[in-house]
Protein backbone atom coordinates (compact mmCIF):
# COMPACT_ATOMS: atom_id res chain seq x y z
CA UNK A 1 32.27 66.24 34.07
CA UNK A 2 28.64 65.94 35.14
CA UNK A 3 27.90 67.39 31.39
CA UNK A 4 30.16 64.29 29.54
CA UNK A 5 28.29 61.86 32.05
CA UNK A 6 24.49 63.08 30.78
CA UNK A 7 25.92 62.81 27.33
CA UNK A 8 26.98 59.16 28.04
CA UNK A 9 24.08 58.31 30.10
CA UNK A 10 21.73 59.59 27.25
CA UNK A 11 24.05 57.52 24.74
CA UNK A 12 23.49 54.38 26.75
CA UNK A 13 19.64 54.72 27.13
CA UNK A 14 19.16 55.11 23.47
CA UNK A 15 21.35 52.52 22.58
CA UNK A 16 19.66 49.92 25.48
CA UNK A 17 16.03 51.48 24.00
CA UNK A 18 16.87 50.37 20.59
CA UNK A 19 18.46 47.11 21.42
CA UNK A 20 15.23 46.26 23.42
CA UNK A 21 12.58 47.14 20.62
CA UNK A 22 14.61 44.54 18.63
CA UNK A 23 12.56 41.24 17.53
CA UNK A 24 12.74 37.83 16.25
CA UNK A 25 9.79 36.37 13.63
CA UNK A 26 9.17 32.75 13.81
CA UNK A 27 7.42 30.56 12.97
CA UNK A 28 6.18 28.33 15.91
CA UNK A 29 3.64 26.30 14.07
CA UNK A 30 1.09 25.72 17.36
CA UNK A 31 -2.58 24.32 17.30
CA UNK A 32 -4.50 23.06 14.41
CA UNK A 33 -6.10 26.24 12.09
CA UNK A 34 -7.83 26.86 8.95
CA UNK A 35 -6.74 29.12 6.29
CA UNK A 36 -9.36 30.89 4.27
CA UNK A 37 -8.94 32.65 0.93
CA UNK A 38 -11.01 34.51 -0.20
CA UNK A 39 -10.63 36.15 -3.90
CA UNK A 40 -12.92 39.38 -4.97
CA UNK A 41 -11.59 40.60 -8.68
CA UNK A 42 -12.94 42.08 -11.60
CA UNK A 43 -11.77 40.16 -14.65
CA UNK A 44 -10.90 41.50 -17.81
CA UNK A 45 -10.35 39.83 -21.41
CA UNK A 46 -8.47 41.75 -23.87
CA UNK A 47 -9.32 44.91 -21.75
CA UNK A 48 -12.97 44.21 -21.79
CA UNK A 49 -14.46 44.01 -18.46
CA UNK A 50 -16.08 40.16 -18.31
CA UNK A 51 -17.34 40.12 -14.73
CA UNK A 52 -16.47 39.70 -11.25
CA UNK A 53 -14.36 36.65 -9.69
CA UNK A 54 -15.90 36.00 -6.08
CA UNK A 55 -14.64 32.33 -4.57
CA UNK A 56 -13.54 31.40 -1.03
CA UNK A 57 -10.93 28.24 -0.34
CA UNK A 58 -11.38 27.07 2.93
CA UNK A 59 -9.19 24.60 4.37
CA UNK A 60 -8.45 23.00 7.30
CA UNK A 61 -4.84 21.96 8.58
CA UNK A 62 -3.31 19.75 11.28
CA UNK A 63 0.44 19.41 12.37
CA UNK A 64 1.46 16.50 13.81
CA UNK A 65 5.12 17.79 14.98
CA UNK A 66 6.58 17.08 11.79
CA UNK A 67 4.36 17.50 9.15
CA UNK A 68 1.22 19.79 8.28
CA UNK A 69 -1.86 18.02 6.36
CA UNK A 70 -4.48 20.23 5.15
CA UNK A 71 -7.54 19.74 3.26
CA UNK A 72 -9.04 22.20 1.00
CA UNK A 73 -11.76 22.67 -0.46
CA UNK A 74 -13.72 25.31 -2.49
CA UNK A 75 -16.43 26.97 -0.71
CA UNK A 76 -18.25 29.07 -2.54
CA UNK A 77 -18.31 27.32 -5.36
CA UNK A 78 -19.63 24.51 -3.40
CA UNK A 79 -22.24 25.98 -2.28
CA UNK A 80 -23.72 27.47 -5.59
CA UNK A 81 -23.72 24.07 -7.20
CA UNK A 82 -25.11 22.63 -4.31
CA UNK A 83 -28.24 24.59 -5.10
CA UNK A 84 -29.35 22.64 -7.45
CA UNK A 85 -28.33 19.42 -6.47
CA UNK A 86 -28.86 19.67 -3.00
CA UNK A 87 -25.56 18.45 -1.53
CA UNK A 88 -23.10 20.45 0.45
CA UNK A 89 -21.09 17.93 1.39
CA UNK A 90 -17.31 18.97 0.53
CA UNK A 91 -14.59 17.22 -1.62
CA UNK A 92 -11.22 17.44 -0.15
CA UNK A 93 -8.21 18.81 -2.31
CA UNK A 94 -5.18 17.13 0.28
CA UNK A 95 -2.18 18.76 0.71
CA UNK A 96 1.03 18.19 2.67
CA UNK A 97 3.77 20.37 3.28
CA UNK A 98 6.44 21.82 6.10
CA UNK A 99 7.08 24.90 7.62
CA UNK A 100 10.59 25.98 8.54
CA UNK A 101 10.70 28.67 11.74
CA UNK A 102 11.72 31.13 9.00
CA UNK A 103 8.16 30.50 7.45
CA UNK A 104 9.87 28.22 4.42
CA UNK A 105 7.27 26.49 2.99
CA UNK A 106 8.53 23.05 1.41
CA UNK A 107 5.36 20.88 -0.37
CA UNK A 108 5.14 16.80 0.24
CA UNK A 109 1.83 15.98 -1.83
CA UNK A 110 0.86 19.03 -4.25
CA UNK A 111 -3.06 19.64 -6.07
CA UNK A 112 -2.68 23.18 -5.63
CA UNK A 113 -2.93 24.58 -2.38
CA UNK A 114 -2.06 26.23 -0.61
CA UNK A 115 -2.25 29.14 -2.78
CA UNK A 116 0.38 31.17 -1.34
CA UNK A 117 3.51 29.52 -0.39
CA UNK A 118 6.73 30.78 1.95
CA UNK A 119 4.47 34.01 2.52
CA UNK A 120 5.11 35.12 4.94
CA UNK A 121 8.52 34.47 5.15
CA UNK A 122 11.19 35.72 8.00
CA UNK A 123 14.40 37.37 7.93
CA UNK A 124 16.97 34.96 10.36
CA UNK A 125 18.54 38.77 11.96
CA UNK A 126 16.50 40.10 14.66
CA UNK A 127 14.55 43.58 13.22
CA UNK A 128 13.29 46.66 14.78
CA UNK A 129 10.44 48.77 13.72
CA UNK A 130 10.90 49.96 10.13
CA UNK A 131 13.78 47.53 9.03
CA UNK A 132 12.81 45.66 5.76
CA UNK A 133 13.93 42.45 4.31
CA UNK A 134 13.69 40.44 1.28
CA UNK A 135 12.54 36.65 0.42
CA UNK A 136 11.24 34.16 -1.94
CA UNK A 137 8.18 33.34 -2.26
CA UNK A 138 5.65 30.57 -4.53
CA UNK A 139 2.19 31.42 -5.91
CA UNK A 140 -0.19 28.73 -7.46
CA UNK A 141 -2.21 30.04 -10.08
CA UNK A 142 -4.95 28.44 -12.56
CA UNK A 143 -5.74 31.94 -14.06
CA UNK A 144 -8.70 29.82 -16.49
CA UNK A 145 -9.89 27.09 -14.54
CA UNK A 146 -8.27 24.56 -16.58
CA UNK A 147 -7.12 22.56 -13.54
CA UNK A 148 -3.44 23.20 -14.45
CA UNK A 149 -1.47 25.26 -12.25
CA UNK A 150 1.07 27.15 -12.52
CA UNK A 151 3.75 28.22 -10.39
CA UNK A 152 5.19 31.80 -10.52
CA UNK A 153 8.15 33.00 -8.20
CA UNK A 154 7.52 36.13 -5.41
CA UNK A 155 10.51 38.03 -4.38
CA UNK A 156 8.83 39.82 -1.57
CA UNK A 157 10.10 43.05 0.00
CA UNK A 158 8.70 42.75 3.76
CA UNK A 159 8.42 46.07 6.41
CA UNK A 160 8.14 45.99 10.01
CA UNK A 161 5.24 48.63 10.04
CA UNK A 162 3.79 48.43 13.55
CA UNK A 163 2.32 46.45 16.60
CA UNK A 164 -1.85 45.95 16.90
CA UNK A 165 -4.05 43.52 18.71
CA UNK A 166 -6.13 41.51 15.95
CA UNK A 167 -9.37 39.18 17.69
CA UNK A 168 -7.55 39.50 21.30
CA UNK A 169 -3.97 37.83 19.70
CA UNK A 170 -1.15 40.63 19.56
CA UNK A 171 0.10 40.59 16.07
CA UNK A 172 3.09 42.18 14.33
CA UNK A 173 1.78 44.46 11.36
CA UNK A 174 4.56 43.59 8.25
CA UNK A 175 3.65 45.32 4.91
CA UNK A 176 4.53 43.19 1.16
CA UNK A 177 5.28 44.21 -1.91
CA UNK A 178 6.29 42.06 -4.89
CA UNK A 179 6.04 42.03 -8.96
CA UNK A 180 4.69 39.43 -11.04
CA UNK A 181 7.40 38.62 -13.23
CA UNK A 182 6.72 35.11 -15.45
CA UNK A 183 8.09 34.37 -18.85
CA UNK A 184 9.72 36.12 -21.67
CA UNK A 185 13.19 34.72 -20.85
CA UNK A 186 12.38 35.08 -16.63
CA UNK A 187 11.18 31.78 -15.66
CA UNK A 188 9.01 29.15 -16.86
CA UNK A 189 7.11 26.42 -14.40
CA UNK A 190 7.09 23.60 -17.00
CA UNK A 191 4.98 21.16 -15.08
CA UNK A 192 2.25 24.13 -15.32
CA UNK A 193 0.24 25.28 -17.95
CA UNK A 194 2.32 25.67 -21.10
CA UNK A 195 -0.45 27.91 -22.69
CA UNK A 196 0.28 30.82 -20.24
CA UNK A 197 3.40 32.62 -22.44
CA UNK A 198 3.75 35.62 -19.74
CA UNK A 199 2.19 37.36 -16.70
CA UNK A 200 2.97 40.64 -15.40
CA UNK A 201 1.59 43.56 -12.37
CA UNK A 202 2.00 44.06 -9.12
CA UNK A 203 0.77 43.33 -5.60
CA UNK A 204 1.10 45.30 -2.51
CA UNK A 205 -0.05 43.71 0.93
CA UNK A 206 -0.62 44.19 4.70
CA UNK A 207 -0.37 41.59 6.60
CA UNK A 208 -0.98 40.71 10.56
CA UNK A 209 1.54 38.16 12.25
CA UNK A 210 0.83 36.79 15.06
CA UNK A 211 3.21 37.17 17.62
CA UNK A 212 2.82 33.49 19.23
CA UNK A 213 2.35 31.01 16.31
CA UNK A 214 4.01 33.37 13.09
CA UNK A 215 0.72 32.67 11.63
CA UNK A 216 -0.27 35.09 9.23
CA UNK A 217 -3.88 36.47 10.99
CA UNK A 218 -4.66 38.44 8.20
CA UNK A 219 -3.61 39.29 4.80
CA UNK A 220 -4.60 41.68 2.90
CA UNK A 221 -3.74 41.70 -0.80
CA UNK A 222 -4.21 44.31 -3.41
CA UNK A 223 -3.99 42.74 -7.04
CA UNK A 224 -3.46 43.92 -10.13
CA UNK A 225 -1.94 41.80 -12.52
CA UNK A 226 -2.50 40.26 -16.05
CA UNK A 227 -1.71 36.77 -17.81
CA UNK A 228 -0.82 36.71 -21.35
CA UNK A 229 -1.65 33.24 -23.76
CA UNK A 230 -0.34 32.12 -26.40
CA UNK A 231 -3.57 32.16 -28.28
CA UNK A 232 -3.45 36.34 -27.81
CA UNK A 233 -5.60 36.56 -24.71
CA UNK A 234 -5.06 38.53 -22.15
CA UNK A 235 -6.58 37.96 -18.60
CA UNK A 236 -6.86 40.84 -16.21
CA UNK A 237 -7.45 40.91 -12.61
CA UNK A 238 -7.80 43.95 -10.29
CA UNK A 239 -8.94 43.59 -7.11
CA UNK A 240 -8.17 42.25 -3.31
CA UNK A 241 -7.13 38.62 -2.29
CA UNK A 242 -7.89 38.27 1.23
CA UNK A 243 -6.05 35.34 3.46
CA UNK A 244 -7.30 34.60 7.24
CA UNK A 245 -6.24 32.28 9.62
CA UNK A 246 -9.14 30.75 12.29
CA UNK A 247 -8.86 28.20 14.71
CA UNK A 248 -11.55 25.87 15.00
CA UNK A 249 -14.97 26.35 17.74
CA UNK A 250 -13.79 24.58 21.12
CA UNK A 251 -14.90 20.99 21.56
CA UNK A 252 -16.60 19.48 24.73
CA UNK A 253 -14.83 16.16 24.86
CA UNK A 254 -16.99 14.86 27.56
CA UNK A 255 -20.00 15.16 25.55
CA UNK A 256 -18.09 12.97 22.90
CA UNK A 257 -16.54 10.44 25.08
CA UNK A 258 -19.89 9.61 27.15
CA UNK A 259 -21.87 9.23 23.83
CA UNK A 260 -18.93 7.04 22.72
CA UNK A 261 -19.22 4.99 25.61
CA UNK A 262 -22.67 4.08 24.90
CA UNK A 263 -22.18 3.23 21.54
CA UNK A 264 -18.62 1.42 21.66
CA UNK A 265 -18.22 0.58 25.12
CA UNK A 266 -14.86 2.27 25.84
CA UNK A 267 -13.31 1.50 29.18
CA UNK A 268 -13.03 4.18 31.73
CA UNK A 269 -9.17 4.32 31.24
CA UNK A 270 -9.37 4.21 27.51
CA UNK A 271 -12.34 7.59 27.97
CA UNK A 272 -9.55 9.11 29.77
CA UNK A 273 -6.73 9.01 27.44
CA UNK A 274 -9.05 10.56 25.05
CA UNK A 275 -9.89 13.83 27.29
CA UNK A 276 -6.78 15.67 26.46
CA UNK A 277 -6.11 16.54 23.02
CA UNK A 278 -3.17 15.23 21.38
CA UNK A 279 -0.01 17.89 21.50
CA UNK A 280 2.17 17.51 18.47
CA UNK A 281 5.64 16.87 19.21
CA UNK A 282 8.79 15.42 16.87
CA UNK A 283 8.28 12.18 15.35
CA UNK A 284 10.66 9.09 17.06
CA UNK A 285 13.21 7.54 14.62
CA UNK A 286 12.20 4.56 15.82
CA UNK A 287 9.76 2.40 17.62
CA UNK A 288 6.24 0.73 17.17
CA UNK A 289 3.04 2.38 18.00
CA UNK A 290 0.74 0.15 20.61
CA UNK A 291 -2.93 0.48 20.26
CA UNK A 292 -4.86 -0.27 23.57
CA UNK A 293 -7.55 -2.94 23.13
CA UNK A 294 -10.73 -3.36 24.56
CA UNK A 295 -11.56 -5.70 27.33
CA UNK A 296 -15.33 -6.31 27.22
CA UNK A 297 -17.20 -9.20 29.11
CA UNK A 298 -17.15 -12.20 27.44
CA UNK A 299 -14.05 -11.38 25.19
CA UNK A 300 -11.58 -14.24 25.64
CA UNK A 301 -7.15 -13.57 24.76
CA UNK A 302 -7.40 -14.69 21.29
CA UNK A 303 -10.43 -12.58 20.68
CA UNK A 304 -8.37 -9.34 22.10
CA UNK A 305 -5.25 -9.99 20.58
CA UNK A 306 -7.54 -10.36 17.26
CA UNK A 307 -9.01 -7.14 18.11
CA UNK A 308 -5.09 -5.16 18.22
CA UNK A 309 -3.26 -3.33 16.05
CA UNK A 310 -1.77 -5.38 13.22
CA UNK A 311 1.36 -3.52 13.77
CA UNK A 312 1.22 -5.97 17.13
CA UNK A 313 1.73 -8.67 14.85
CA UNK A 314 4.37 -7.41 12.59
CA UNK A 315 2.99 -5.80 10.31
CA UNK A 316 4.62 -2.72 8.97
CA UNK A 317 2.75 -0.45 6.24
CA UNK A 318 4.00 1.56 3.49
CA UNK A 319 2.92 4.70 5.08
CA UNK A 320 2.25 4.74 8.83
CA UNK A 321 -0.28 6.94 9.85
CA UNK A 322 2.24 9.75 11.20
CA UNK A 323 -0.75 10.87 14.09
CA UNK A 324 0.28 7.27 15.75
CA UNK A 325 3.78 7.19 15.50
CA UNK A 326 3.65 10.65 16.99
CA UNK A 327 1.04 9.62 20.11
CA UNK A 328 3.36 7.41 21.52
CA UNK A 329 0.80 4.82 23.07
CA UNK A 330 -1.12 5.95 20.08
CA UNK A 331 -2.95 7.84 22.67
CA UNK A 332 -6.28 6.26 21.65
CA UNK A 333 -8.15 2.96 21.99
CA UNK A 334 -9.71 0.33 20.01
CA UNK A 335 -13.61 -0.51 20.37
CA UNK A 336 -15.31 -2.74 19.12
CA UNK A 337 -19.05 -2.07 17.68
CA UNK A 338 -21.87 -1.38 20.71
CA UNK A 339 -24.77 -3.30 18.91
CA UNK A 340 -25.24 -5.67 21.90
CA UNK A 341 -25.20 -2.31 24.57
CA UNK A 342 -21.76 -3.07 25.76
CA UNK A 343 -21.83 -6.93 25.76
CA UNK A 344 -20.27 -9.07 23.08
CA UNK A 345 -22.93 -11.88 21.69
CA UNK A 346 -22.21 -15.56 22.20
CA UNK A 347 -19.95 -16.29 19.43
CA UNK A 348 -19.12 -13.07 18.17
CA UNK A 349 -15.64 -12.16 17.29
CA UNK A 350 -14.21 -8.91 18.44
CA UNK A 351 -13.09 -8.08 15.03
CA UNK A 352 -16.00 -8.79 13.55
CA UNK A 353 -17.00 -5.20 11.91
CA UNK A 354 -14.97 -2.97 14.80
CA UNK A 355 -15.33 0.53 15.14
CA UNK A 356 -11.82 1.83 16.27
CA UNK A 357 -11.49 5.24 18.48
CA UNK A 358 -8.17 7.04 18.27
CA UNK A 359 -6.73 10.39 19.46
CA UNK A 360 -4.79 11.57 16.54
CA UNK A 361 -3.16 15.45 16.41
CA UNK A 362 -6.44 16.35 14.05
CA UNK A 363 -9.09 15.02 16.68
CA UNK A 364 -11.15 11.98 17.74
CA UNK A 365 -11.04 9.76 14.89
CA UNK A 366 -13.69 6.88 14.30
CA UNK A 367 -12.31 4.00 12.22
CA UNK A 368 -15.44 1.87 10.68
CA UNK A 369 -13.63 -1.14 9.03
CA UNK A 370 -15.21 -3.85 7.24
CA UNK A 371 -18.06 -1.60 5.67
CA UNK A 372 -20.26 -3.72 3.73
CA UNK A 373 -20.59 -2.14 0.39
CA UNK A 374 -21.98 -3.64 -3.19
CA UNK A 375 -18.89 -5.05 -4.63
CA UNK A 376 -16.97 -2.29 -6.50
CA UNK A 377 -19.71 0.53 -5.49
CA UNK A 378 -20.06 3.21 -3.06
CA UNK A 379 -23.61 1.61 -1.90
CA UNK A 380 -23.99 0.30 1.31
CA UNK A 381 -25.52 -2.37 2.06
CA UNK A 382 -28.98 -2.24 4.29
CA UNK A 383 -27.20 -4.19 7.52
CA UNK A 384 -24.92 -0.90 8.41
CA UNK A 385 -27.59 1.17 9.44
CA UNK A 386 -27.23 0.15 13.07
CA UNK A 387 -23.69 1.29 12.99
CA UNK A 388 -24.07 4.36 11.49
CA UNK A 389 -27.15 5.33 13.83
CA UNK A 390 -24.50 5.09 16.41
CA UNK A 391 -21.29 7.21 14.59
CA UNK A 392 -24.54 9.76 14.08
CA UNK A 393 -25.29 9.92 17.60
CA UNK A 394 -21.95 10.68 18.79
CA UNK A 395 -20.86 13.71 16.11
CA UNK A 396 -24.34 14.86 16.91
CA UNK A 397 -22.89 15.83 20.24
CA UNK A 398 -20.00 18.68 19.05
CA UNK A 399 -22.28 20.61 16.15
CA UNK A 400 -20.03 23.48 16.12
CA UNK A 401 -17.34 20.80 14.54
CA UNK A 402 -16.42 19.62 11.04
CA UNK A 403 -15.59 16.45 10.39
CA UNK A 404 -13.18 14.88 7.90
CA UNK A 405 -14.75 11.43 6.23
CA UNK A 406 -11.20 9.54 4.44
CA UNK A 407 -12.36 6.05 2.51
CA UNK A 408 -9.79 3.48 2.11
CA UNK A 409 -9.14 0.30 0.14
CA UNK A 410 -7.46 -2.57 -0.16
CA UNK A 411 -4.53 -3.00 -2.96
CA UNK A 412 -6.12 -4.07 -6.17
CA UNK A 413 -3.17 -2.88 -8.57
CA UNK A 414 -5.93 -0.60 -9.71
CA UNK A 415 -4.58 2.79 -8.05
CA UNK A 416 -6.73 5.24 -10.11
CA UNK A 417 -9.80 3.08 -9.68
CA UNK A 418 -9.05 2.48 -5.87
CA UNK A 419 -8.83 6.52 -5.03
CA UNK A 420 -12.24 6.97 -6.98
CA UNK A 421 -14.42 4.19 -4.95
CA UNK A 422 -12.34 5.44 -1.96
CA UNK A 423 -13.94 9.21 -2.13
CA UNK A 424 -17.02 7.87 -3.44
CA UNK A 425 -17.30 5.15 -0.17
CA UNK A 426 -16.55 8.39 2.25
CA UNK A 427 -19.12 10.29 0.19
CA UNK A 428 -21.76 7.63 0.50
CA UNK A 429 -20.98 7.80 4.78
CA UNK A 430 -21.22 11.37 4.77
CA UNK A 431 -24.74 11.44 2.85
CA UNK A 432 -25.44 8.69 5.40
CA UNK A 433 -24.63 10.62 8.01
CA UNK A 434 -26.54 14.02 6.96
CA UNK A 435 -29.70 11.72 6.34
CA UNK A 436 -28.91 11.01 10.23
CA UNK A 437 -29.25 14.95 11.00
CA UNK A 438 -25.79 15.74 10.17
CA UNK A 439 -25.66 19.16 8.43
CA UNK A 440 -24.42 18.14 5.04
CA UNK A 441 -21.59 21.32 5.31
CA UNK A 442 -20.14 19.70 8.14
CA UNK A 443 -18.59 17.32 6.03
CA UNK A 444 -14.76 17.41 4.19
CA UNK A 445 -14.85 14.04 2.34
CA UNK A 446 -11.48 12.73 1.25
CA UNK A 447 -10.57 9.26 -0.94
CA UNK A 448 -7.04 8.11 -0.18
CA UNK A 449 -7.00 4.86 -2.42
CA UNK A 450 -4.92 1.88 -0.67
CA UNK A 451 -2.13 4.46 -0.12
CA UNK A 452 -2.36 4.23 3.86
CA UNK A 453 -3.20 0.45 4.84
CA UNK A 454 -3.30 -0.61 7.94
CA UNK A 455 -2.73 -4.30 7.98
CA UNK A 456 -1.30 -6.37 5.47
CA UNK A 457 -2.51 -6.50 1.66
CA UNK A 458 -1.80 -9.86 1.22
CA UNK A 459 -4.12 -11.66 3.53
CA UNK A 460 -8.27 -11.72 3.19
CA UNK A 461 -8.05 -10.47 6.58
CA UNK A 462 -5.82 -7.60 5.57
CA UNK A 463 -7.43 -6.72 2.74
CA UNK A 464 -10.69 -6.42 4.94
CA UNK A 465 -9.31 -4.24 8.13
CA UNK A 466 -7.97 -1.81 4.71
CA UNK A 467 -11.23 -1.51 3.69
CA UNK A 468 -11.86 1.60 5.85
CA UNK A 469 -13.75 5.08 6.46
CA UNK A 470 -12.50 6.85 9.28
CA UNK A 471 -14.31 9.69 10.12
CA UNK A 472 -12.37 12.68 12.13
CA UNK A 473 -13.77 15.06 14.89
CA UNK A 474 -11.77 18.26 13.88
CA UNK A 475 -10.63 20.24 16.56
């Protein structure tokens, strides 16, 4: 009897030990990150060896509870040209996509990037150590630099390998390995490059999940594949692809909202909504965002109800900006511009050239509307200076942080032309800004056209308050 009872007994704590190593990946999303990719192959034409591929992507990437938004931008590359012409102010390549808690990548707006899509991606069954799975998987590839990419499929064989600690975050250590498979009969992306006839190889990862967020840490990718044209070329690559996930440098909001209190003459209450960062949650299906408005001496009703949200009055956008809906009280204020140290002049309106301060999932976002430009150019005109001495004093207070310049326009019918002057306009700031003693690498510069107004196209007054740069503290 006592010898059946040791035999159960040993049963049950092997079958409780193996039920308690089991886990569940997910994806939990969490705090705003940057991914970084950076490529190191040798390239080969027609088996001739042609030279080495170095570039870094870097990106950064906000979720505002329903949505992610990254910018991208190429690094490296950057940098060399900016050698010679002495700018390293980055263009933004925008991106927006969602993540499902499987790690299901789905793309909104597409240029590219990210590179790697669904990857990692989660098995719904809870695994133990050394159970594998399969899933699908998307890889965006411009094997030439043409500027035409080209989607290929990944069907990814995952393996629970191990547990390690990775920069103080415990991770889950999952090893990948898939096969290039495009063309001849297999699949065709025919919005890609209809040049590229076939690719082949193979790639075999590691990869380190984090056990909190599902973020991929680190990824570790050994390459070796090949692209076939119809012209007869071959391209080769060998090498590693390496992916990393970093969060950005912690920011001292105090520093930011005293120097913005100087300069835009925030209210005490309105300093303390911005202290706390704005936690992304899920987006209401309905309601109106409220933007708080400034009450300064001298400021009359009509001048603050002039100085609100046009949403206030009625006005509802193509696109609301998804950071407001999700803030509830918008979680930010509205300022008008501190030329007059914190007193309005006689006669002046409130809306007269404001400088708006919100707290939006990305950061502390300055709003500079009304920027007096040459018409249809990206230069400014002398009487700005003052304003941008003070948006200069206040990012000079976080210099670990980046900051994301986005130029606006009104609606002209024009959509091409309006999304050039737009990046050039957030360009021209950002220069600006660096002449100000602004490293010129701080800067992400991004033109989104008229495609996010904020007041109503149809009115002067409309068309003004759209004619925007807002200028994010990312954090």
């Amino acid at each position: 009897m006592k010898k059946i009872f040791s035999v159960f007994f040993s049963f049950m704590t092997i079958f409780v030990a193996s039920y308690a190593d089991e886990v569940q990946f997910r994806y939990n999303g969490g705090r705003n990150y940057s991914l970084v990719e950076r490529t190191d192959l040798r390239r080969y034409e027609n088996n001739r060896y042609t030279g080495l591929l170095n570039r870094e992507v870097r990106s950064f990437i906000s979720n505002d509870g329903e949505l992610y938004e990254g910018s991208f931008y190429v690094s490296q590359d950057t940098v060399r040209a900016s050698a010679i012409v002495g700018d390293m102010i980055h263009d933004s390549i925008p991106s927006r996509f969602r993540i499902s808690s499987e790690g299901i990548l789905t793309m909104i707006e597409d240029h590219g990037y990210p590179s790697f899509r669904s990857f990692p991606a989660f098995t719904a069954n809870k695994i133990r150590l050394g159970d594998s799975w399969q899933a699908q998987a998307v890889r965006a590839v411009d094997p030439l630099n043409k500027g035409i990419v080209t989607k290929i499929p990944m069907y990814v064989q995952y393996t629970y390998t191990g547990d390690e600690t990775v920069r103080g975050e415990e991770v889950y250590v999952v090893s990948a390995r898939w096969a290039t498979r495009y063309g001849a009969n297999l699949y065709m992306d025919f919005g890609g490059d209809r040049d590229l006839k076939q690719a082949m190889g193979k790639h075999e990862a590691t990869m380190y999940i984090s056990k909190v967020t599902g973020n991929a840490i680190v990824v570790r990718d050994s390459v070796d594949e090949t692209f076939v044209y119809i012209d007869g070329r071959n391209i080769s690559f060998r090498g590693t692809i390496s992916l990393f996930t970093e969060y950005p440098p912690a920011v001292d909001r105090s520093r930011i909202i005293r120097a913005l209190q100087r300069v835009a003459a925030i209210s005490d209450e309105e300093a303390e909504l911005l202290t706390k960062k704005v936690t992304p949650e899920p987006l209401p299906l309905a309601g109106k965002s409220v933007v708080a408005e400034v009450r300064r001496p001298g400021n009359n009703e009509n001048e603050a109800r002039h100085s609100g949200s046009f949403e206030k009055s009625g006005y509802n956008g193509k696109r609301r900006d998804s950071a407001e809906i999700a803030s509830g009280l918008n979680r930010g204020v509205s300022a008008v511009d501190g030329r007059n140290a914190g007193t309005v002049g006689k006669g002046q309106k409130t809306a007269e050239r404001p400088i708006k301060v919100e707290n939006t999932p990305a950061g502390i976002r300055l709003t500079v509307q009304n920027l007096q430009f040459k018409p249809d150019s990206a230069e400014l005109l002398p009487g700005e200076k003052s304003r941008l001495d003070q948006i200069a004093s206040v990012l000079r207070e976080t210099p670990q942080s980046q900051f994301l310049v986005e130029g606006h326009t009104a609606a002209t019918g024009n959509e091409r032309g309006e999304m050039t002057l737009s990046a050039q306009r957030a360009h021209s700031i950002a220069k600006e800004l660096a002449a100000r003693g602004i490293p010129s690498e701080k800067f992400i510069c991004k033109g989104s056209g008229s495609h996010k107004p904020i007041a109503d196209n149809s009115t002067q007054e409309g068309k003004a308050a759209n004619r925007r740069v807002e200028i994010t503290i990312l954090e």
